[in-house]
Structures are given as structure tokens and as C-alpha cells.
Protein backbone atom coordinates (compact mmCIF):
# COMPACT_ATOMS: atom_id res chain seq x y z
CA UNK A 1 122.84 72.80 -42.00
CA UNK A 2 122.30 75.67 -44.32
CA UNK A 3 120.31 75.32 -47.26
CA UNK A 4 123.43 74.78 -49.86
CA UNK A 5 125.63 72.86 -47.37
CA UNK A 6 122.54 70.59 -46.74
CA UNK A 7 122.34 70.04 -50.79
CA UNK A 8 125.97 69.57 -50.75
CA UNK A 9 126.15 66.64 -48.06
CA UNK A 10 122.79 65.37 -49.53
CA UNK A 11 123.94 64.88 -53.14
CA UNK A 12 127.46 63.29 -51.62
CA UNK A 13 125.95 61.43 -48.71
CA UNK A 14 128.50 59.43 -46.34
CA UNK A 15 130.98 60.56 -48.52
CA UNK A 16 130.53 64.35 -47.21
CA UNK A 17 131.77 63.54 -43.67
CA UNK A 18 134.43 60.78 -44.89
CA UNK A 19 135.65 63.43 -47.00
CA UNK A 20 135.68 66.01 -44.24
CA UNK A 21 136.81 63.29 -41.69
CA UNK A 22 139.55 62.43 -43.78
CA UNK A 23 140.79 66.34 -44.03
CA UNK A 24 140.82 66.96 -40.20
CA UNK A 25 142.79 63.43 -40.03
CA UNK A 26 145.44 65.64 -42.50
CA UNK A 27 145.33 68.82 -40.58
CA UNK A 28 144.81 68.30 -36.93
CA UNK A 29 148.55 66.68 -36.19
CA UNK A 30 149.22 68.69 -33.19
CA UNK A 31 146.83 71.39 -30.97
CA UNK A 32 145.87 74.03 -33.13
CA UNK A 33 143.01 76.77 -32.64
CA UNK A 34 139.55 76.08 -34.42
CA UNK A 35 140.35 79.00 -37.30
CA UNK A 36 143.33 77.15 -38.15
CA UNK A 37 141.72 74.09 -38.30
CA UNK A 38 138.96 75.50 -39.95
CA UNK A 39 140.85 77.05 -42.50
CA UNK A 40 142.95 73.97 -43.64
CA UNK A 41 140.25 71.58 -43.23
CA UNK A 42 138.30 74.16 -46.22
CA UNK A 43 140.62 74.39 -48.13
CA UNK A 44 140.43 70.37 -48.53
CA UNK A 45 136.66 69.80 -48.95
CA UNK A 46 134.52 70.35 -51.54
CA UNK A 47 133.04 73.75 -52.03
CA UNK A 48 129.15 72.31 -51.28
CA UNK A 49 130.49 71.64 -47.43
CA UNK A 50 131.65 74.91 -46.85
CA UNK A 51 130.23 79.06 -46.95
CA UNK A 52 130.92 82.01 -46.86
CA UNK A 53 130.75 83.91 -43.25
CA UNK A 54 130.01 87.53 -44.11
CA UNK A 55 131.26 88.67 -40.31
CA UNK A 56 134.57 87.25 -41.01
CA UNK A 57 135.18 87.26 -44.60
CA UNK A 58 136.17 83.98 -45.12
CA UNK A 59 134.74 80.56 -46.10
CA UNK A 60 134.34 77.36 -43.49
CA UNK A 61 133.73 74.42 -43.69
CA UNK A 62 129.85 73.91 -42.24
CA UNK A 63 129.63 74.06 -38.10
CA UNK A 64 127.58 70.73 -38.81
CA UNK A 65 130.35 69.03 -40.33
CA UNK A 66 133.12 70.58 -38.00
């Protein structure tokens, strides 16, 4: 994981991928396509599990975590 996401999930622990587990149990109710997902599931986490993608100018949630 990137430097700041790895902080993030270090300082939360478990509780990172609970959290994140948790918001793809919210989103993910039907087939959707993985920038959907994405997108909802980020806008549900914490801001340490997530960064900014400078190619597609938009925050996600961590490829670790996804």
C-alpha cells in the first residue's frame, strides 16, 4: 500500500478493512462496474484508506483494500 494508505490502515488496524468491508457490504447490492463500486465504497471510508489518482482525477479507495 502507498505510504499514507499504509499509515492510515496501520494507525486503524482491523478496523481499516472492517470499515471498508462493511462499505462494499452497503454498496455492492447488485452487479455494478469497479468505478462505481469504487466510487461509493470512498465516499464511505475514511480519508487515510483512500488517494488521489492523478490519471483520473478522482480519489479511491486503496487497490489493497479493494
Amino acid at each position: 500500500m502507498a505510504g499514507r494508505i499504509r499509515a492510515g490502515v496501520t494507525k486503524l488496524g482491523t478496523v481499516a478493512f472492517q470499515r471498508t468491508a462493511q462499505a462494499f457490504r452497503e454498496v455492492v447490492t447488485t452487479a455494478m462496474d469497479k468505478g462505481a463500486v469504487s466510487r461509493a465504497v470512498t465516499d464511505r471510508i475514511r480519508a487515510e484508506l483512500s488517494y488521489d489518482c492523478g490519471p483520473c482525477a478522482a480519489r479511491h479507495v486503496s487497490g489493497s483494500l479493494f
